[in-house]
PDB file of N, CA and C in Angstrom:
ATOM      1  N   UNK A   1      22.232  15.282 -13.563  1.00  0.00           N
ATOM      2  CA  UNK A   1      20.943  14.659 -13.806  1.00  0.00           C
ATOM      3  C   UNK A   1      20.056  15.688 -14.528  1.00  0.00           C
ATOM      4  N   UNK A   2      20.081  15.121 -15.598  1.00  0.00           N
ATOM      5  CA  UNK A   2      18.888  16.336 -16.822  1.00  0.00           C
ATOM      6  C   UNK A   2      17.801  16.724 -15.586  1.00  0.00           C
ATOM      7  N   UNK A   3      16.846  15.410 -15.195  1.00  0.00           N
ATOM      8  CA  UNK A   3      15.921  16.282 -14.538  1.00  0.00           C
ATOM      9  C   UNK A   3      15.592  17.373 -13.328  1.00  0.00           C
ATOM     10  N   UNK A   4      16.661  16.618 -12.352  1.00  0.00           N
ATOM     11  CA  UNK A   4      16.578  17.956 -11.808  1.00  0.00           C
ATOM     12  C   UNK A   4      16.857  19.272 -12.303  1.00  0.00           C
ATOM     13  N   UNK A   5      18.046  19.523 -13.236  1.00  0.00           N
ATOM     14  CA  UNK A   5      17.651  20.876 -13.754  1.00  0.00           C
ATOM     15  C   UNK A   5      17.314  21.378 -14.645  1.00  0.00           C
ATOM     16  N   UNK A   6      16.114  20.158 -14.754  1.00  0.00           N
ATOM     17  CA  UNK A   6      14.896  21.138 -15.773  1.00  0.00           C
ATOM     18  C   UNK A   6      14.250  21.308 -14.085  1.00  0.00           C
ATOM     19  N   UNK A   7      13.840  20.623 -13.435  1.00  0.00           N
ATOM     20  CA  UNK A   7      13.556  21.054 -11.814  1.00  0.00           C
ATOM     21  C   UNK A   7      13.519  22.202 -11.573  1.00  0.00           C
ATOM     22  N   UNK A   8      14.644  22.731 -11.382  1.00  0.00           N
ATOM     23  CA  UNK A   8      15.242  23.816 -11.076  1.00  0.00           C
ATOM     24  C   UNK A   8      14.685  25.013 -11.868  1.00  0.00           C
ATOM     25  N   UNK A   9      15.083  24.978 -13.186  1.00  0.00           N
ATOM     26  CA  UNK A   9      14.165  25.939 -14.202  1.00  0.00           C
ATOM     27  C   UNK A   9      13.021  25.898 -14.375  1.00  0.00           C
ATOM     28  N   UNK A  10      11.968  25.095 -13.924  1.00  0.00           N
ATOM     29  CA  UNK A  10      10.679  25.369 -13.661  1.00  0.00           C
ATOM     30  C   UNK A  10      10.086  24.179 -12.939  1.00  0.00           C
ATOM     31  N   UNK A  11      10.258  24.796 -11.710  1.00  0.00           N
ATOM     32  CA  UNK A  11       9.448  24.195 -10.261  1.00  0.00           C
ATOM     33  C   UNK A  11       8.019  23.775 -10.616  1.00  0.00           C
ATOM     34  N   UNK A  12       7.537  24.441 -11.049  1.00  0.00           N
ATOM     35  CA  UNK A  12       6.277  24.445 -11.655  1.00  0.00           C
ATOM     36  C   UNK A  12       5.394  23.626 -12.091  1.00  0.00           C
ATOM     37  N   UNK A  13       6.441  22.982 -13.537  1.00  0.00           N
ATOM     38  CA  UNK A  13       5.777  22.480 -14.496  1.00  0.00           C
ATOM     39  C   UNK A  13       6.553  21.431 -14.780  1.00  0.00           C
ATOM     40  N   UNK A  14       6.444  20.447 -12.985  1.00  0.00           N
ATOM     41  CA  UNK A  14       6.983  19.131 -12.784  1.00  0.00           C
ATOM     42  C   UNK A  14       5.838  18.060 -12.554  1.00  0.00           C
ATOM     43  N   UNK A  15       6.254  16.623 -13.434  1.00  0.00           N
ATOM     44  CA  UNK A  15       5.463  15.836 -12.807  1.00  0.00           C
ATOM     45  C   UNK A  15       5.391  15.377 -12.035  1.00  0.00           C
ATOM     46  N   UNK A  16       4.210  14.760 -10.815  1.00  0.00           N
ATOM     47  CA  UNK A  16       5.006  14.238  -9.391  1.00  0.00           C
ATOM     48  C   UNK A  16       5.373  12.742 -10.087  1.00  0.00           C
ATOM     49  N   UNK A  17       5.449  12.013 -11.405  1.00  0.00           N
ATOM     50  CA  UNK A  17       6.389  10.830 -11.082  1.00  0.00           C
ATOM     51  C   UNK A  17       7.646  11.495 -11.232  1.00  0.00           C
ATOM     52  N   UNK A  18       8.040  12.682 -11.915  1.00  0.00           N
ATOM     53  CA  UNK A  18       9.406  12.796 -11.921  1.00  0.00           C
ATOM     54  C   UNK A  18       9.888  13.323 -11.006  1.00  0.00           C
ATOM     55  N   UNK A  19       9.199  14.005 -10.075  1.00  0.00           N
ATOM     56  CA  UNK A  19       9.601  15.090  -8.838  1.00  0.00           C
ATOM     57  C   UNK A  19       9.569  13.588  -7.791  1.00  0.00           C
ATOM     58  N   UNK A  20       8.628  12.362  -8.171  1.00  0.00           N
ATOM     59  CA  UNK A  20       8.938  11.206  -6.941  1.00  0.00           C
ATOM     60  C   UNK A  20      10.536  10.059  -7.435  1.00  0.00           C
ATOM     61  N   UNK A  21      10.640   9.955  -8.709  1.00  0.00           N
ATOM     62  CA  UNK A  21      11.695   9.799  -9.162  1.00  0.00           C
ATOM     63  C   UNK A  21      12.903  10.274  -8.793  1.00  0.00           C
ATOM     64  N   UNK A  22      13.125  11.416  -8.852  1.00  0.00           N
ATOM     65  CA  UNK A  22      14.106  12.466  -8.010  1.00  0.00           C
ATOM     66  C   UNK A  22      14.724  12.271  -6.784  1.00  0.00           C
ATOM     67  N   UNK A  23      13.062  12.253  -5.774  1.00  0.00           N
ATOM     68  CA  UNK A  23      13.387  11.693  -4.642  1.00  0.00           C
ATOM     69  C   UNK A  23      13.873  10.745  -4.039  1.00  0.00           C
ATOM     70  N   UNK A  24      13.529   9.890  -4.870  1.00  0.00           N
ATOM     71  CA  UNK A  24      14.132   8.306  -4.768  1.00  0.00           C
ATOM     72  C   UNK A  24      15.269   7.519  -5.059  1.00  0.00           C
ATOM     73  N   UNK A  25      15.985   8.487  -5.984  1.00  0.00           N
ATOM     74  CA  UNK A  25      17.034   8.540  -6.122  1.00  0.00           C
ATOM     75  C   UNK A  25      17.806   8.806  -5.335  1.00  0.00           C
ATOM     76  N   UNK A  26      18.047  10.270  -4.205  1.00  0.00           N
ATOM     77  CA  UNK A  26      18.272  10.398  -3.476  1.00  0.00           C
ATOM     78  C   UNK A  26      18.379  10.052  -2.413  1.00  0.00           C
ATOM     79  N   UNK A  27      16.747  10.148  -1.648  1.00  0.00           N
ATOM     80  CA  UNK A  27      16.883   8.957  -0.556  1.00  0.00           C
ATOM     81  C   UNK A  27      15.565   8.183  -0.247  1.00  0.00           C
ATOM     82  N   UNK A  28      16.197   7.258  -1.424  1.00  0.00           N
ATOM     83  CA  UNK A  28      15.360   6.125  -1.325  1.00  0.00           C
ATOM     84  C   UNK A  28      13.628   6.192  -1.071  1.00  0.00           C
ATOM     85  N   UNK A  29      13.014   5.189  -1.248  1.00  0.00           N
ATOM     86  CA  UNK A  29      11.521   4.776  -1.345  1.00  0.00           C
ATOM     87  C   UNK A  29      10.892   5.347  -0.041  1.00  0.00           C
ATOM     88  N   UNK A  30       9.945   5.974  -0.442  1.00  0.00           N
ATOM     89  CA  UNK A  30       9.232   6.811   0.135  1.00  0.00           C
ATOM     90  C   UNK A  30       8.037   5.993   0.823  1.00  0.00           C
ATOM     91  N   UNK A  31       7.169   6.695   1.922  1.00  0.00           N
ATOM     92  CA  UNK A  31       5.999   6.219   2.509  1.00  0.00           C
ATOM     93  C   UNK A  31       4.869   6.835   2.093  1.00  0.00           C
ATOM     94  N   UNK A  32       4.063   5.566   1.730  1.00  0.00           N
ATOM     95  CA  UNK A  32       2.775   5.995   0.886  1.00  0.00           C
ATOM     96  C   UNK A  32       1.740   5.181   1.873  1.00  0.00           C
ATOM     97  N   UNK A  33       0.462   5.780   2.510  1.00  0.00           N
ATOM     98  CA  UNK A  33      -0.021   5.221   3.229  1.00  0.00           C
ATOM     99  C   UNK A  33      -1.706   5.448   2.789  1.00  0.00           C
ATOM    100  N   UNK A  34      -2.030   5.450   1.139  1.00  0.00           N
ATOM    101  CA  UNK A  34      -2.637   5.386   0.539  1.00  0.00           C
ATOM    102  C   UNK A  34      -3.058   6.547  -0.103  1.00  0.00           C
ATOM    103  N   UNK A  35      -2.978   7.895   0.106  1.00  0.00           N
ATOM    104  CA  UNK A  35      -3.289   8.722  -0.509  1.00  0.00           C
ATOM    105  C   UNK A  35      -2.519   9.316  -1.479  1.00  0.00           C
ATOM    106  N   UNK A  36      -3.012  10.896  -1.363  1.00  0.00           N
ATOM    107  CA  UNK A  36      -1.833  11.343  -2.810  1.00  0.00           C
ATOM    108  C   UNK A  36      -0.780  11.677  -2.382  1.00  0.00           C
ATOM    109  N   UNK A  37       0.029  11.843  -1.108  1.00  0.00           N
ATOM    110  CA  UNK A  37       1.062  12.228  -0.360  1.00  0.00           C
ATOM    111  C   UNK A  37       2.413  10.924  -0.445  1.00  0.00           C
ATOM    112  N   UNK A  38       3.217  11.155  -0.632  1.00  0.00           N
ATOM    113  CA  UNK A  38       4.285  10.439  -0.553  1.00  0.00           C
ATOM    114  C   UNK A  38       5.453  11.298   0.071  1.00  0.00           C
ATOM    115  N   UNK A  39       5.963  10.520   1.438  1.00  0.00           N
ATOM    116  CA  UNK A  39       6.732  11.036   2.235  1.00  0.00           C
ATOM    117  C   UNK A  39       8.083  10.362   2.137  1.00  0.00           C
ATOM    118  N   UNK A  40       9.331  11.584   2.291  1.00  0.00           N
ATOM    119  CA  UNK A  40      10.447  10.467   1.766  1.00  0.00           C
ATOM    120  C   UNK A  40      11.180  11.257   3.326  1.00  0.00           C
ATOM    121  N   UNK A  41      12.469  10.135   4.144  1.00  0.00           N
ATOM    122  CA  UNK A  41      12.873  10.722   5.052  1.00  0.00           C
ATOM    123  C   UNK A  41      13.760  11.063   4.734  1.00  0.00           C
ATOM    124  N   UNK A  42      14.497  12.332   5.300  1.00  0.00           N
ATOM    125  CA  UNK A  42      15.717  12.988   4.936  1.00  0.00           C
ATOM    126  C   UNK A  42      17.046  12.326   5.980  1.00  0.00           C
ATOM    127  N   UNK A  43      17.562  12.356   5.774  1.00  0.00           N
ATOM    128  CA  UNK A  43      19.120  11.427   6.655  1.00  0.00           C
ATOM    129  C   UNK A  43      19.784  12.119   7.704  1.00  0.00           C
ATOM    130  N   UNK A  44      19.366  13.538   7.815  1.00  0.00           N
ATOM    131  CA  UNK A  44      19.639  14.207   8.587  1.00  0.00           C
ATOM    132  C   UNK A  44      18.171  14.915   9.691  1.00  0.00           C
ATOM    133  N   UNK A  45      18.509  15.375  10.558  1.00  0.00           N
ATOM    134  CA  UNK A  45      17.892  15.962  11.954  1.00  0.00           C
ATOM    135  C   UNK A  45      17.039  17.313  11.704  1.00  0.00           C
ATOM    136  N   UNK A  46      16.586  17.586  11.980  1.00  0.00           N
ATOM    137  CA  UNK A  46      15.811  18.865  12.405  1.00  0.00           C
ATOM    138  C   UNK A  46      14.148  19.288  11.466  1.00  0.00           C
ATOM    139  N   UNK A  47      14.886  18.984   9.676  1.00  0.00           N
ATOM    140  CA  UNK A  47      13.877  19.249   8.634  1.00  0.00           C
ATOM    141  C   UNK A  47      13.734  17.783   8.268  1.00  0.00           C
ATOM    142  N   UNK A  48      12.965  16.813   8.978  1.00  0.00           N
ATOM    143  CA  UNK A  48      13.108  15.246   8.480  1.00  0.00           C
ATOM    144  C   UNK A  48      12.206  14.817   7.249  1.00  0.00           C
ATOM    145  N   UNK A  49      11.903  15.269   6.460  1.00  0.00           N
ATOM    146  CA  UNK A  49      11.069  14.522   5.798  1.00  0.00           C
ATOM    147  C   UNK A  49      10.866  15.951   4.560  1.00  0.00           C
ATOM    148  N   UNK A  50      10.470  15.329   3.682  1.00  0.00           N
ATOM    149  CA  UNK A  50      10.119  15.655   2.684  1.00  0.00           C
ATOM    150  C   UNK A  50       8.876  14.814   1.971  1.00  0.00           C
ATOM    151  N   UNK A  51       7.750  16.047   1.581  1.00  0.00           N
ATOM    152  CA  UNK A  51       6.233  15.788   1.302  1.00  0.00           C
ATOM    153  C   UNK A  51       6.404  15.835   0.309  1.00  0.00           C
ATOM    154  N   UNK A  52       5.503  14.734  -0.851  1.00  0.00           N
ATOM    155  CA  UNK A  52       4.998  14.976  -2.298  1.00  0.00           C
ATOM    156  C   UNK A  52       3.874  14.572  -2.491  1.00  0.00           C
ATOM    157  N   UNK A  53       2.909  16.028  -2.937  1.00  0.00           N
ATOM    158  CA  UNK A  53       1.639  15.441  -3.406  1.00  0.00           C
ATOM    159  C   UNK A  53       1.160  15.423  -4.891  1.00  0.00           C
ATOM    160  N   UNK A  54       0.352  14.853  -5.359  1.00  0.00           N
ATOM    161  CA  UNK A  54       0.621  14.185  -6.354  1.00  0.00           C
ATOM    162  C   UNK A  54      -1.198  14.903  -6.641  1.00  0.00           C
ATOM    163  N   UNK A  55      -0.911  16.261  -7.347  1.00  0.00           N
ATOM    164  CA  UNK A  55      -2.359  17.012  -7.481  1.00  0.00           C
ATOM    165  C   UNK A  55      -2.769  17.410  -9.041  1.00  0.00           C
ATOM    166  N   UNK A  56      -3.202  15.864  -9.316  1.00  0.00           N
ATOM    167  CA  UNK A  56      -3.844  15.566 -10.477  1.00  0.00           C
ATOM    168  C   UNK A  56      -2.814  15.145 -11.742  1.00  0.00           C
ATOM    169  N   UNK A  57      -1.867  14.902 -11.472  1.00  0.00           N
ATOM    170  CA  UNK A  57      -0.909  14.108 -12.102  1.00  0.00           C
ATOM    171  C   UNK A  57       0.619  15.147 -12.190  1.00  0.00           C
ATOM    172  N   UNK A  58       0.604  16.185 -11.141  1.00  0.00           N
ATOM    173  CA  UNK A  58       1.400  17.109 -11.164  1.00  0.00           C
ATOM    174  C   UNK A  58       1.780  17.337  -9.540  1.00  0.00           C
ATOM    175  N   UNK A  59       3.449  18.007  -9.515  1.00  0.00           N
ATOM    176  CA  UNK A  59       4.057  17.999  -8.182  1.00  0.00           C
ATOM    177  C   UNK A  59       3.786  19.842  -7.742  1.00  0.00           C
ATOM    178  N   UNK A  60       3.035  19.997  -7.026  1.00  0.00           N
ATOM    179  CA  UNK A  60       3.125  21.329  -5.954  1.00  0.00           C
ATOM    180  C   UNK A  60       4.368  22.018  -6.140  1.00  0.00           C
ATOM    181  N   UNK A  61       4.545  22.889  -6.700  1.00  0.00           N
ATOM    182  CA  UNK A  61       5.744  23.803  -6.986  1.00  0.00           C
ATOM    183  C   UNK A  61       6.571  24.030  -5.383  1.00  0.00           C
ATOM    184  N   UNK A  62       6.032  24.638  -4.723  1.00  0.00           N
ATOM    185  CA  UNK A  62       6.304  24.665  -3.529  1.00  0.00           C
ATOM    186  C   UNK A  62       7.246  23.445  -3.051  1.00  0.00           C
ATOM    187  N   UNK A  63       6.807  22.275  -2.955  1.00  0.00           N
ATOM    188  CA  UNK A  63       7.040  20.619  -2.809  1.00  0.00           C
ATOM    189  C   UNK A  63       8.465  20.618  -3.695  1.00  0.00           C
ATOM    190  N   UNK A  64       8.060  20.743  -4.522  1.00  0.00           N
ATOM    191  CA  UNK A  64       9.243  20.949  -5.646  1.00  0.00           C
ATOM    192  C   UNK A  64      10.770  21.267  -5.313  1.00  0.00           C
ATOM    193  N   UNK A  65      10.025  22.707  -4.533  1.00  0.00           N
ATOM    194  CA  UNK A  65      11.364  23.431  -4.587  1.00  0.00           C
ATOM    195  C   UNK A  65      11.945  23.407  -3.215  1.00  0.00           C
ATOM    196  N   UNK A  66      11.268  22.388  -2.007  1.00  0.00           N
ATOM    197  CA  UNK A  66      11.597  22.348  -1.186  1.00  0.00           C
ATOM    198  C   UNK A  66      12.568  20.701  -1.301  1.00  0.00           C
ATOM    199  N   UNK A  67      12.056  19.542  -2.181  1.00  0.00           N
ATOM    200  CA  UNK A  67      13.113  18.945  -2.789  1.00  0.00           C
ATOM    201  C   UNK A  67      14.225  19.265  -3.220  1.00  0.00           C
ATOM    202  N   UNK A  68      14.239  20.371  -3.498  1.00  0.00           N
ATOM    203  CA  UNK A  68      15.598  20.680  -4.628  1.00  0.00           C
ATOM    204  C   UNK A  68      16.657  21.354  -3.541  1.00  0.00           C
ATOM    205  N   UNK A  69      16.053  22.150  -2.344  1.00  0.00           N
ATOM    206  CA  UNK A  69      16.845  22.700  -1.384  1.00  0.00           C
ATOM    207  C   UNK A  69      17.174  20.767  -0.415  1.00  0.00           C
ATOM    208  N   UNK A  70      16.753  19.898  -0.918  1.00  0.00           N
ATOM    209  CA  UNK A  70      16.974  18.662   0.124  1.00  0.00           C
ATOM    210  C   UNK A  70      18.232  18.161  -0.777  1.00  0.00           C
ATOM    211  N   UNK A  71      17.770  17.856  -1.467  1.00  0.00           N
ATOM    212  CA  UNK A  71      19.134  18.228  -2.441  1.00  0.00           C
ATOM    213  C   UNK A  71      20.660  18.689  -2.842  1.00  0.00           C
ATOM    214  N   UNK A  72      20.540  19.965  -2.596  1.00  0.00           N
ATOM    215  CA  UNK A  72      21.686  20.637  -3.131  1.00  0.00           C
ATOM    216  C   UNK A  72      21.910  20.539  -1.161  1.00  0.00           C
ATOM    217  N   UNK A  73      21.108  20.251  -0.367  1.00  0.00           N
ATOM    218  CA  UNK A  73      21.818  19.511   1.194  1.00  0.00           C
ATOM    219  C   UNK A  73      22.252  18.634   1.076  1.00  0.00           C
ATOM    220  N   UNK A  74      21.630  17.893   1.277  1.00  0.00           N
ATOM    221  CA  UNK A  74      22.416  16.423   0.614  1.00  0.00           C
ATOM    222  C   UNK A  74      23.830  16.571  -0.101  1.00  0.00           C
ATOM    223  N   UNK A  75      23.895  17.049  -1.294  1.00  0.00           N
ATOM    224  CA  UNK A  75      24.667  16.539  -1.931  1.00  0.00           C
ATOM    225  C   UNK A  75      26.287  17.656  -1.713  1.00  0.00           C
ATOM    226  N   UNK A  76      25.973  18.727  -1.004  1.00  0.00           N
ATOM    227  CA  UNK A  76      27.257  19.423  -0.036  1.00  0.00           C
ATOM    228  C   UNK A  76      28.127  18.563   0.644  1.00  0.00           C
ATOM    229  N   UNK A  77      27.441  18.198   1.247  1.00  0.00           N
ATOM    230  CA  UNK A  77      28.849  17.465   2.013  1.00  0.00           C
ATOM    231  C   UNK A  77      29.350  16.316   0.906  1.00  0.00           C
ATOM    232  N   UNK A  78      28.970  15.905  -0.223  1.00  0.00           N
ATOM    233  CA  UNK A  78      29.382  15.139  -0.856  1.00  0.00           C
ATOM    234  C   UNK A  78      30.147  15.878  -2.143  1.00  0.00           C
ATOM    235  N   UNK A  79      29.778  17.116  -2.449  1.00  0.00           N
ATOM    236  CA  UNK A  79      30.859  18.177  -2.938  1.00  0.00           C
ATOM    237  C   UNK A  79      32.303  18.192  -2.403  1.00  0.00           C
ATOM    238  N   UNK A  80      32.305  18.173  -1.076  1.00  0.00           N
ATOM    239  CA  UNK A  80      33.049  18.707  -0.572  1.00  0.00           C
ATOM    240  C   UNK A  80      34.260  17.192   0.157  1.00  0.00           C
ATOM    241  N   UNK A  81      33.756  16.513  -0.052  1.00  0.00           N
ATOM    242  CA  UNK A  81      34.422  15.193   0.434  1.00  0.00           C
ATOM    243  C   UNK A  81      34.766  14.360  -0.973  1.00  0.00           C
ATOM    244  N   UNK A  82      34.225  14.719  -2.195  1.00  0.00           N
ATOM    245  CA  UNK A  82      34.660  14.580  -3.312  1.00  0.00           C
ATOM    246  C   UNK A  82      35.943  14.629  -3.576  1.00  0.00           C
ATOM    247  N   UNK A  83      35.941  16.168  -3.439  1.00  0.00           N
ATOM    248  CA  UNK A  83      37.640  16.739  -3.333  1.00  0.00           C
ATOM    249  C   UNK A  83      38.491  16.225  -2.565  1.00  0.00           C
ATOM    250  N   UNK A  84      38.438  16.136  -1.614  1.00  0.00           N
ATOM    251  CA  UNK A  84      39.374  15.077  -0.936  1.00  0.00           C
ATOM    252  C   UNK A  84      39.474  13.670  -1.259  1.00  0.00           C
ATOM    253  N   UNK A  85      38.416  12.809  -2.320  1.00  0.00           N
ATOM    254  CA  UNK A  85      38.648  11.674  -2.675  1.00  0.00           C
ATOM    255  C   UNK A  85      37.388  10.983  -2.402  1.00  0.00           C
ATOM    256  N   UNK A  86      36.604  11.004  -1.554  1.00  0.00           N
ATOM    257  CA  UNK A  86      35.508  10.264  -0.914  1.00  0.00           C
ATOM    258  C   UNK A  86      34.529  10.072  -1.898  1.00  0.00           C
ATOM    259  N   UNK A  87      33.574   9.151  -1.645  1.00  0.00           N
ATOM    260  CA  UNK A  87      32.526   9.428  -2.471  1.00  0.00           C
ATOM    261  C   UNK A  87      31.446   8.805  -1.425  1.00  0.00           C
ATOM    262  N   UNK A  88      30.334   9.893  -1.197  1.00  0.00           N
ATOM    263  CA  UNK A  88      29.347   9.056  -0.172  1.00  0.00           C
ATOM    264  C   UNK A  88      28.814   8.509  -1.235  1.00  0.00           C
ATOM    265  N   UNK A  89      27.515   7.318  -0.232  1.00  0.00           N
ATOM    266  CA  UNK A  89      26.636   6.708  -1.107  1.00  0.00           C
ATOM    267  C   UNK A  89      25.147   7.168  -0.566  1.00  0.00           C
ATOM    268  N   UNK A  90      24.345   7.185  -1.496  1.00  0.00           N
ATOM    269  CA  UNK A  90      22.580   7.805  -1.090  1.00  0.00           C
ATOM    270  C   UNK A  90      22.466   6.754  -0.520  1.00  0.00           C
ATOM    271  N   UNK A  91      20.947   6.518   0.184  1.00  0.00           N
ATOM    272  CA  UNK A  91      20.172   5.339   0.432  1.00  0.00           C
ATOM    273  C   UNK A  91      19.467   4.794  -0.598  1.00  0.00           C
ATOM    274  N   UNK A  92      19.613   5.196  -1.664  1.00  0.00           N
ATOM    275  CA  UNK A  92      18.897   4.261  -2.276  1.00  0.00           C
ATOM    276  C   UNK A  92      20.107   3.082  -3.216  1.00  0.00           C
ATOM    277  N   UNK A  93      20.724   3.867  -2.853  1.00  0.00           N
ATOM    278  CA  UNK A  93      22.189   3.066  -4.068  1.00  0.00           C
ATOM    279  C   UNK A  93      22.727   1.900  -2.944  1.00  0.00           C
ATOM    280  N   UNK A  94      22.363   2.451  -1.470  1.00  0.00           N
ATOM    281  CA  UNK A  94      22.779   1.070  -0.893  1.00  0.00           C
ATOM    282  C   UNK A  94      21.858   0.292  -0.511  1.00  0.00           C
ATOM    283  N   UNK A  95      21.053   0.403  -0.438  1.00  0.00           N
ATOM    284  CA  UNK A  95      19.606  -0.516  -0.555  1.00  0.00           C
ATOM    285  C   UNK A  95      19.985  -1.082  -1.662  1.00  0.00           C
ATOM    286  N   UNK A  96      20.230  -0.569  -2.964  1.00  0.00           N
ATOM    287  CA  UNK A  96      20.077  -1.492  -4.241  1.00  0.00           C
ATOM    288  C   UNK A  96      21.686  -2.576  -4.159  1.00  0.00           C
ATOM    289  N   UNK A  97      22.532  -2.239  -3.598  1.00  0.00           N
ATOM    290  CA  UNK A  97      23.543  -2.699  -3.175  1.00  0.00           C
ATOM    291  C   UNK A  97      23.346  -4.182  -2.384  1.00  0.00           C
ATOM    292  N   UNK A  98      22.461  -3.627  -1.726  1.00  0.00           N
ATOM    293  CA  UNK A  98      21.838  -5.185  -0.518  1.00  0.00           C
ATOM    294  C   UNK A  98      21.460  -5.894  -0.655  1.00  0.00           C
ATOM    295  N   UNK A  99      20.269  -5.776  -1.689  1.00  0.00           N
ATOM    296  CA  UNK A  99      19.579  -6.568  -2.360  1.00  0.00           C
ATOM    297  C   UNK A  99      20.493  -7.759  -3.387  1.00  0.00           C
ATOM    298  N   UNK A 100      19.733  -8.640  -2.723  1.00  0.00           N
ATOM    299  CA  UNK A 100      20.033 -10.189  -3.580  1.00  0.00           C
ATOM    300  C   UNK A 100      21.643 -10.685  -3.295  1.00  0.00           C
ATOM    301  N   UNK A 101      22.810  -9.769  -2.186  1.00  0.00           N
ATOM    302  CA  UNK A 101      23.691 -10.816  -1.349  1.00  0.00           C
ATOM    303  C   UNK A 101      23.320 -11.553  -0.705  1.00  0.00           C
ATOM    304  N   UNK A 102      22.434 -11.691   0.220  1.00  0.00           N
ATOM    305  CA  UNK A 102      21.882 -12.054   1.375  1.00  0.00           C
ATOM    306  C   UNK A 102      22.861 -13.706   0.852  1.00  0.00           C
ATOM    307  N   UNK A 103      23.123 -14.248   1.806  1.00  0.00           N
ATOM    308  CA  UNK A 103      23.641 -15.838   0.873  1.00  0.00           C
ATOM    309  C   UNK A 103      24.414 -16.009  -0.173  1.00  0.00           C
ATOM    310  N   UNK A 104      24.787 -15.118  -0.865  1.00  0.00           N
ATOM    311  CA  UNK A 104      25.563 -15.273  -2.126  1.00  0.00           C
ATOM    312  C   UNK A 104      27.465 -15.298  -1.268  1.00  0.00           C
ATOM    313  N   UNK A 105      28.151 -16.823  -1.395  1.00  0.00           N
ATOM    314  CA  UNK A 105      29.607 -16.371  -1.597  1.00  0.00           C
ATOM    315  C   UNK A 105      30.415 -16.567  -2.470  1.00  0.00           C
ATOM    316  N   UNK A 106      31.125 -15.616  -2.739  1.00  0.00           N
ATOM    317  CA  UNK A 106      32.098 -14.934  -3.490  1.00  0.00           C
ATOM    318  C   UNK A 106      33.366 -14.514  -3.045  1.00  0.00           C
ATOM    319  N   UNK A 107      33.906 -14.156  -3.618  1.00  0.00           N
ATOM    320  CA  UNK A 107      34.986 -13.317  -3.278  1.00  0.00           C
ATOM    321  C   UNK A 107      34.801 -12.363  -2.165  1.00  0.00           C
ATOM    322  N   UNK A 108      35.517 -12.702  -0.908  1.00  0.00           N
ATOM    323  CA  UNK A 108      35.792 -11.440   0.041  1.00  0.00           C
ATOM    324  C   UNK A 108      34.436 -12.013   0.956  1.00  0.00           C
ATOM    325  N   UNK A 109      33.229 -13.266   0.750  1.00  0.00           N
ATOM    326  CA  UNK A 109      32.239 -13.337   1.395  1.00  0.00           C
ATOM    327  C   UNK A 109      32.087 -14.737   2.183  1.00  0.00           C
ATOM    328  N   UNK A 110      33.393 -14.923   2.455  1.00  0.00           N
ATOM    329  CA  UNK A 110      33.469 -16.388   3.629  1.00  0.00           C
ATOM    330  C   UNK A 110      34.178 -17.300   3.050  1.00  0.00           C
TER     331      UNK A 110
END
């Protein structure tokens, strides 16, 4: 993905739609409860969540680069289960997956 590593090469001088883009990709649609903060949950225990604030049309470097370590988490165990054949799926790819079967049959669906 081009953007994360322009990400990567400068934490900095990210926008928060592309640093919220990023996220969402990953794991899925975030909680916005009106301000400039958008919270996305992480799938795993201990570090749950990941913050983005959105400070004047730009992402907190910091924020940034604490995405990018959610990230290269994330996507380890999917390195590594690769090789053996697997392929996980994010939450957002199965959310988009869900959407609009509800009722539909087809093949393999009753």
């Amino acid at each position: 993905m081009k953007l994360l590593k322009a990400m990567r090469e400068h934490p900095g001088g990210v926008t928060f739609s592309d640093a919220k883009k990023v996220a969402e990709h990953f794991f899925g649609a975030g909680r916005q409860t009106g301000g400039s903060h958008v919270v996305f949950k992480m799938p795993w225990a201990g570090d749950p969540r990941i913050n983005l604030q959105n400070d004047k049309g730009e992402a907190k470097a910091y924020q940034v680069r604490q995405l990018i370590a959610a990230v290269d988490k994330f996507e380890a165990p999917k390195v590594s289960e690769s090789a053996a054949g697997f392929e996980e799926e994010t939450p957002a790819k199965a959310e988009k997956k869900g959407k609009g079967q509800a009722g539909k049959k087809g093949k393999g669906n009753g």
